[in-house]
Protein backbone atom coordinates (compact mmCIF):
# COMPACT_ATOMS: atom_id res chain seq x y z
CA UNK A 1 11.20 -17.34 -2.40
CA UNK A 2 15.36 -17.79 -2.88
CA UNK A 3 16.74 -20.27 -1.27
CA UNK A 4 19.85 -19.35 0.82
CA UNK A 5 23.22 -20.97 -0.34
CA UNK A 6 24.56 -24.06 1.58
CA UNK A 7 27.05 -23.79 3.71
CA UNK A 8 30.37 -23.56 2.89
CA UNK A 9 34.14 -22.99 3.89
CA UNK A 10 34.96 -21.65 0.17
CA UNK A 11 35.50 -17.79 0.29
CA UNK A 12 32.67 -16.19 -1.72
CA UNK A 13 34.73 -15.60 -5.25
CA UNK A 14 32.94 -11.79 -6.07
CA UNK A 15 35.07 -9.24 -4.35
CA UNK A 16 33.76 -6.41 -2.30
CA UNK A 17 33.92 -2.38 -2.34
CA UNK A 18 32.35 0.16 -0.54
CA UNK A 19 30.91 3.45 -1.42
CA UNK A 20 29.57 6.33 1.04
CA UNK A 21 28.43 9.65 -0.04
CA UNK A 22 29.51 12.02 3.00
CA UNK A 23 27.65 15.74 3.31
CA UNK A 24 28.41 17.13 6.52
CA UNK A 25 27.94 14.41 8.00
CA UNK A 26 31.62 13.28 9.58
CA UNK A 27 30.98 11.57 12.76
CA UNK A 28 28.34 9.41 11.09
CA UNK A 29 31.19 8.52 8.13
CA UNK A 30 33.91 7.52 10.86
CA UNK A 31 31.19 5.43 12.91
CA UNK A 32 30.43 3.86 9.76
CA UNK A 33 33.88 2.85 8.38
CA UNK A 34 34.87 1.57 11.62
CA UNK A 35 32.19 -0.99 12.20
CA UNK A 36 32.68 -2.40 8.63
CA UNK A 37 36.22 -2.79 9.50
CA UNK A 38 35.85 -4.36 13.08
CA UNK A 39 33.43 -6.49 11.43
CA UNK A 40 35.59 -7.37 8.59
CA UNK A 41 32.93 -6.15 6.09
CA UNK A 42 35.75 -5.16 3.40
CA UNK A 43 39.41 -4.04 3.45
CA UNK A 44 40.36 0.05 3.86
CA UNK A 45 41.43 0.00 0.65
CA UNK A 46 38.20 -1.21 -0.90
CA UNK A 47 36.40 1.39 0.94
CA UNK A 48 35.89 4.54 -0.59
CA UNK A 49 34.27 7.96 1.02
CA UNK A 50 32.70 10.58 -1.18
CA UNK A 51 32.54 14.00 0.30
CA UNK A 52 30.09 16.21 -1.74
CA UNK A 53 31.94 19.61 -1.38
CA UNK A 54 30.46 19.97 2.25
CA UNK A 55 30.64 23.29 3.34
CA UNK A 56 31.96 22.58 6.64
CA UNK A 57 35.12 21.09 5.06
CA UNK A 58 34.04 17.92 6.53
CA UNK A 59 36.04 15.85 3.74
CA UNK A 60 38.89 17.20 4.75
CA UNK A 61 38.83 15.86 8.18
CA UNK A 62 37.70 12.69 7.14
CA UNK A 63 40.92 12.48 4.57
CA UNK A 64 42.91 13.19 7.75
CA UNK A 65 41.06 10.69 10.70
CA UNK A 66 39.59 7.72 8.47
CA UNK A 67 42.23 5.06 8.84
CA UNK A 68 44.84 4.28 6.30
CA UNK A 69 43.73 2.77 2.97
CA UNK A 70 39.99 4.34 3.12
CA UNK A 71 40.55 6.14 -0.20
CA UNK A 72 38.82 9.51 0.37
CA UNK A 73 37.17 11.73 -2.55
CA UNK A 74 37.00 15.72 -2.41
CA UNK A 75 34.13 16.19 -5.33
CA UNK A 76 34.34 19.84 -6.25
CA UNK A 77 30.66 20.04 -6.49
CA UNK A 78 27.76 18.69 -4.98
CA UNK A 79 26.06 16.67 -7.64
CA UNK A 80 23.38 14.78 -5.20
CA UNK A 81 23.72 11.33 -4.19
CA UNK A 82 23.49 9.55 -7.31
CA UNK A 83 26.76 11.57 -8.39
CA UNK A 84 28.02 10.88 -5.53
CA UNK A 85 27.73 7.39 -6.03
CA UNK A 86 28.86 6.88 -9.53
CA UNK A 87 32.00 8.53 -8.47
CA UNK A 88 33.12 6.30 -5.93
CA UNK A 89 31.71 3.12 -7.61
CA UNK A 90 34.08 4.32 -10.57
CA UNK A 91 36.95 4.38 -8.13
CA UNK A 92 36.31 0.73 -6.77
CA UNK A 93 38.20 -2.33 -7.89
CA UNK A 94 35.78 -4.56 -6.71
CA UNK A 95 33.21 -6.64 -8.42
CA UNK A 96 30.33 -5.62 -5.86
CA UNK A 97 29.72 -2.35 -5.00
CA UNK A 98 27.80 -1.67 -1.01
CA UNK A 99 26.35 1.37 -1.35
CA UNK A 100 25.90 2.91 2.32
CA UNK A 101 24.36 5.84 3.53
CA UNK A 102 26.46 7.62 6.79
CA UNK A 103 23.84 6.72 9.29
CA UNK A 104 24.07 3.12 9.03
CA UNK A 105 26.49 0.41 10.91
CA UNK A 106 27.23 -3.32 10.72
CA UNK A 107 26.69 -5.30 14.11
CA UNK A 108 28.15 -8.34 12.24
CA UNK A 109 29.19 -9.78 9.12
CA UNK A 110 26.66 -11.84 7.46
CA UNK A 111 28.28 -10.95 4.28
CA UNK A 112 29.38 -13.94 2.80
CA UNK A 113 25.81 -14.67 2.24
CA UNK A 114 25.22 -12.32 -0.06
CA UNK A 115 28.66 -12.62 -2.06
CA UNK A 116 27.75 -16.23 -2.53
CA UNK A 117 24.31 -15.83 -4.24
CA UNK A 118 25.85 -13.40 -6.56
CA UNK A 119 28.50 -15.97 -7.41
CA UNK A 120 25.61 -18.63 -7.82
CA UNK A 121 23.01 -16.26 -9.93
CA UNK A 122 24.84 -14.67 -12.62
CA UNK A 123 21.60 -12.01 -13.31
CA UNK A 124 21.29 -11.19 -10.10
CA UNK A 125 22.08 -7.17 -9.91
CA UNK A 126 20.69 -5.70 -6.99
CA UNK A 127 20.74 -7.13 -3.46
CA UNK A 128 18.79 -4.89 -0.90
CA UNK A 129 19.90 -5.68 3.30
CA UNK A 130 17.55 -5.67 6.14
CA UNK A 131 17.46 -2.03 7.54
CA UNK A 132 16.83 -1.95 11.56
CA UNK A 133 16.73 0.71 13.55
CA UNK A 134 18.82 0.66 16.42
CA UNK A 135 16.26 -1.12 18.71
CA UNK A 136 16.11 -3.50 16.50
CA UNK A 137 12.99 -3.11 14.88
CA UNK A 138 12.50 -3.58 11.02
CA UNK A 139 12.54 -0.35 8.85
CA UNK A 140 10.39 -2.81 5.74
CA UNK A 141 13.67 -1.42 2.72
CA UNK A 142 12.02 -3.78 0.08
CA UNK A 143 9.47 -2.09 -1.70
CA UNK A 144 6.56 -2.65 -4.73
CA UNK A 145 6.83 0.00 -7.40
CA UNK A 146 3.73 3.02 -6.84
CA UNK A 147 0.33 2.96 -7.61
CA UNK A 148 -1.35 6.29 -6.87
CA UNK A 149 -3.07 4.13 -4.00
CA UNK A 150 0.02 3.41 -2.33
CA UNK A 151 0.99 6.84 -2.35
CA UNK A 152 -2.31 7.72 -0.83
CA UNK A 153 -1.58 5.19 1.54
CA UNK A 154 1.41 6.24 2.60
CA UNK A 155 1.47 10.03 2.37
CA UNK A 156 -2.02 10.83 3.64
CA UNK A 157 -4.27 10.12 6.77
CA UNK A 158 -6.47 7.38 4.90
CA UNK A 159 -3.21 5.51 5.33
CA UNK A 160 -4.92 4.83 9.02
CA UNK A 161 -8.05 2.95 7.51
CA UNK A 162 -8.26 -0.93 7.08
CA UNK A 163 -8.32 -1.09 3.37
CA UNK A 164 -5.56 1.63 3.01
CA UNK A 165 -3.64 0.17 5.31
CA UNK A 166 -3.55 -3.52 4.09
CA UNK A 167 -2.66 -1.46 0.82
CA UNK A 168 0.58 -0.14 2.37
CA UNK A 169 1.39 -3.24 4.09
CA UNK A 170 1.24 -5.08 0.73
CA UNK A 171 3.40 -2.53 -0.94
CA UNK A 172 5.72 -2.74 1.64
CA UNK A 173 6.24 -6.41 1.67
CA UNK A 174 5.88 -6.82 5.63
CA UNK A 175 5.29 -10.38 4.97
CA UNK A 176 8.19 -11.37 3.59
CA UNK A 177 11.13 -10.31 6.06
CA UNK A 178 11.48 -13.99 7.05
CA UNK A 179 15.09 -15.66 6.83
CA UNK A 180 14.76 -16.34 3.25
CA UNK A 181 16.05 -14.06 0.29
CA UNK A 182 13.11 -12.62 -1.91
CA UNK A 183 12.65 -10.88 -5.21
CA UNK A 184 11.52 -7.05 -4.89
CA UNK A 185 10.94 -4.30 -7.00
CA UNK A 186 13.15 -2.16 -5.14
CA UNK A 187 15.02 -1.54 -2.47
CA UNK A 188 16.24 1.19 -0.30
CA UNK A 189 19.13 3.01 -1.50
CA UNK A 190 20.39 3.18 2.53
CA UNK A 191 22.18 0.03 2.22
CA UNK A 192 22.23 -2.55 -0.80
CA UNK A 193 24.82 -4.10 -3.15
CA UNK A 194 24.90 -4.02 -6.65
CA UNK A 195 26.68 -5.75 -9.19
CA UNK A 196 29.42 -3.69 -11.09
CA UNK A 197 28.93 -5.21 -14.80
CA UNK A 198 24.90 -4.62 -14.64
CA UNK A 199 25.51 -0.96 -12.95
CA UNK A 200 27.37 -0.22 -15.90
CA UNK A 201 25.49 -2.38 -18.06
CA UNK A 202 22.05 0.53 -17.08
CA UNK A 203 23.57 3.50 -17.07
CA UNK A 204 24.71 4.03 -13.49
CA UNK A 205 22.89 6.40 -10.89
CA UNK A 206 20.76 8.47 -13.22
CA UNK A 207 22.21 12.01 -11.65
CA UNK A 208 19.25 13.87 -12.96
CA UNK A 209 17.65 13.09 -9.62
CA UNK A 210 19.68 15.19 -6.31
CA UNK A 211 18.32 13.32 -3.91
CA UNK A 212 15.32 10.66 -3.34
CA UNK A 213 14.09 8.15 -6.38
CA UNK A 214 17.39 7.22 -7.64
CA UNK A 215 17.41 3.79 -6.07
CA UNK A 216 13.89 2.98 -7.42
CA UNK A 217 15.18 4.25 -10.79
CA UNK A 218 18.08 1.75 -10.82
CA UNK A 219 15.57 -0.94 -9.70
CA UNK A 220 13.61 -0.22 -12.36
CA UNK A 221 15.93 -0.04 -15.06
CA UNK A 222 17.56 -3.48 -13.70
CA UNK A 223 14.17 -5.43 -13.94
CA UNK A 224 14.26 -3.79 -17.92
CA UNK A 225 17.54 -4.84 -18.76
CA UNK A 226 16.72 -8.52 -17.02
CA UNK A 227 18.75 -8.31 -14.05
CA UNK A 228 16.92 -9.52 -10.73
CA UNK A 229 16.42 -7.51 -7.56
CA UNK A 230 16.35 -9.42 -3.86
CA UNK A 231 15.89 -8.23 -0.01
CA UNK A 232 18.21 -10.28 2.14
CA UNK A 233 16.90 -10.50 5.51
CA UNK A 234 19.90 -12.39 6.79
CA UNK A 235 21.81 -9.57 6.68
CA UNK A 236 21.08 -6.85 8.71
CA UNK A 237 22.48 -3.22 9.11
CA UNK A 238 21.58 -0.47 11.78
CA UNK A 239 20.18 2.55 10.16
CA UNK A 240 19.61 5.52 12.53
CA UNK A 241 16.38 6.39 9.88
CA UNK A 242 15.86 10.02 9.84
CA UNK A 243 12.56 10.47 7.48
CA UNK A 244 13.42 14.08 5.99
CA UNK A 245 11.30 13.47 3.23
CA UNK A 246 8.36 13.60 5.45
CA UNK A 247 9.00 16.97 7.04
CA UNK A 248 6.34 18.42 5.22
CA UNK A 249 5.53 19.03 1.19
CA UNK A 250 6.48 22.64 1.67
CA UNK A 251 9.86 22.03 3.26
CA UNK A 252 12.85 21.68 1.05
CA UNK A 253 13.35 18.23 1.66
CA UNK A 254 9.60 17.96 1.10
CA UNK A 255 10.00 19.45 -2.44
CA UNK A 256 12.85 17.39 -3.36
CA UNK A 257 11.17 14.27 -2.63
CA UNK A 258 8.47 15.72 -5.05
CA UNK A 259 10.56 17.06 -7.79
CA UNK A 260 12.37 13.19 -7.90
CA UNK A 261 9.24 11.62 -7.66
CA UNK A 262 7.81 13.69 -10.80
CA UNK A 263 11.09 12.68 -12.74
CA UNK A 264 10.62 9.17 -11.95
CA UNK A 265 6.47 9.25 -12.71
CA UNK A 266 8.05 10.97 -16.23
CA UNK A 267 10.33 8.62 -17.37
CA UNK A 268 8.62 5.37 -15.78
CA UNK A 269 4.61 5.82 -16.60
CA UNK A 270 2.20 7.39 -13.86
CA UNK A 271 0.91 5.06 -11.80
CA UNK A 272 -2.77 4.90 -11.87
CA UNK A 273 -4.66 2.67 -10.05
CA UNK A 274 -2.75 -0.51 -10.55
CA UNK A 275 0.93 -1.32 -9.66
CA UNK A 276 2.47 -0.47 -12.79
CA UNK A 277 4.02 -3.76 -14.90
CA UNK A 278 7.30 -4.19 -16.04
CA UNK A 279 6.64 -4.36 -19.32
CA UNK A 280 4.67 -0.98 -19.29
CA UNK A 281 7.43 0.57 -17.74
CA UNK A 282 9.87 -0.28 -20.11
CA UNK A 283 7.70 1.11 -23.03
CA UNK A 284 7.73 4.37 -20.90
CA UNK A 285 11.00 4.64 -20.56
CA UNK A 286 11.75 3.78 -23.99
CA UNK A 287 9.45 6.83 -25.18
CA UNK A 288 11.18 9.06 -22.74
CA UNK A 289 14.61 7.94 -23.89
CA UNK A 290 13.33 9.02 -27.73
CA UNK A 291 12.40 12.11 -26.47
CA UNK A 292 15.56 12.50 -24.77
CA UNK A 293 17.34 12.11 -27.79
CA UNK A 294 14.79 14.10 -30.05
CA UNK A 295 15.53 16.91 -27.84
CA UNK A 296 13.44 17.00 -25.10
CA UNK A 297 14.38 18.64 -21.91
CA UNK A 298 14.87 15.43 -18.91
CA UNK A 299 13.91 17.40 -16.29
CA UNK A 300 16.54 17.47 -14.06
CA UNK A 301 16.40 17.79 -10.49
CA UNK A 302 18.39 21.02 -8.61
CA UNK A 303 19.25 21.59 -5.27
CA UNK A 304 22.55 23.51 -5.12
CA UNK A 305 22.36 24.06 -0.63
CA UNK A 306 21.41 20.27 0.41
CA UNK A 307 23.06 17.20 -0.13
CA UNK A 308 23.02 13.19 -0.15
């Protein structure tokens, strides 16, 4: 458990940016933008919108109806999310970047608290936020790393049993969304902050993945390289979840999630039947960094018609 700061009138001294990665997705951008800035979340011009070439030349309306300041980015190709992302965290001034998906809006600003525990622990890198839907009920966004277990858990019918599903509720953490901070081994790309230095410091989104994984990759690699990981359930933001990845194996969303979840099994370990350690995935990824650089394809992950 992480005890929450004390109160204070002092302004939190990390500043805050914003990054969301917009595909087609327009009305969900605006909605977005404009509850972080009734809210008070961050200034326009610390907010900056990605467009990932969308076909329907949504970017372009956004550069022309997103208020003034919200610095808008026409990418000229669709990279996947985690491009998207290392574009616009490039762009930000900021110390801490708030990576937000479209779909998501602040009811109120809680932020401080989470600008104030980076200012108090200096190897704290990733900050996850407590995901609701929009009746309120808890969407669990802090998350164990796989074992082949979970997966069955969560992906198959013997998720329904009793021991399968005390499984899933351990790997999702459902007993820690109290009002205290806690340590995780990742959290949901939909909504969490992350320190610029240690972003840099990792390597940034690894943009071999389009969509799906890339999150629990930079959760990973941030546990390697020493930085810490936390849920904050004191601040909460409304995600209107749309679980795409669960249309079906054979859908294309389906194979996406599959294709990111190989990458990640490659570079991290496969996870047998234990949670995987730490220190085992490190020594994973440092053998598939040597075979990176001994020539070795990575695997990346395609697909040129859908977007983050």
């Amino acid at each position: 458990m992480i005890a929450l700061s004390s109160p204070t009138n002092a302004e939190p001294r990390a500043t805050l940016g914003v990054v969301i990665v917009n595909y087609q997705t327009p009305d969900l951008t605006l909605r977005c933008v404009a509850s972080m800035l009734e809210h008070g979340i961050a200034r326009a011009q610390d907010i900056v919108v990605v467009d990932n070439d969308s076909p329907d030349r949504s970017g372009v309306r956004l550069a022309a109806e997103l208020p003034d300041g919200v610095v808008v980015i026409l990418s000229r190709r669709n990279g996947g999310f985690g491009a998207g992302v290392n574009i616009g965290v490039e762009a930000l001034q900021t110390d801490l970047a708030l990576i937000l998906n479209p779909d998501t809006y602040f009811e109120r600003n809680n932020m401080h608290v989470i600008r104030r525990m980076f200012d108090e622990s200096p190897k704290l890198g990733v900050a996850g936020l407590k995901l609701v839907n929009p009746d309120g009920s808890l969407q669990y966004s802090a998350r164990r790393f796989y074992s082949l277990p979970d997966i069955v858990a969560r992906r198959t019918m013997l998720g329904k049993l009793g021991p399968m599903r005390r499984l899933e509720r351990s790997h999702l953490l459902t007993r820690k969304w109290r009002q205290q901070p806690f340590e995780a081994d990742w959290v949901m790309g939909t909504g969490f902050i992350v320190r610029r230095s240690a972003f840099e410091q990792v390597g940034r989104m690894d943009e071999g993945y389009f969509l799906y994984f890339e999150e629990v990759d930079l959760c990973a690699r941030m546990w390697i390289d020493g930085w810490r990981v936390v849920a904050v359930p004191e601040v909460e933001l409304v995600h209107e979840h749309q679980r795409s990845s669960a249309a079906g194996l054979l859908s294309r969303s389906g194979k996406t999630h599959l294709r990111s979840m190989a990458r990640f099994f490659a570079k991290f370990g496969v996870p047998w039947m234990q949670r995987p350690s730490r220190a085992r995935m490190a020594a994973a990824l440092a053998r598939w960094q040597a075979q990176q650089r001994d020539g070795a394809p990575a695997g990346p992950v395609t697909e040129p018609q859908h977007g983050g």
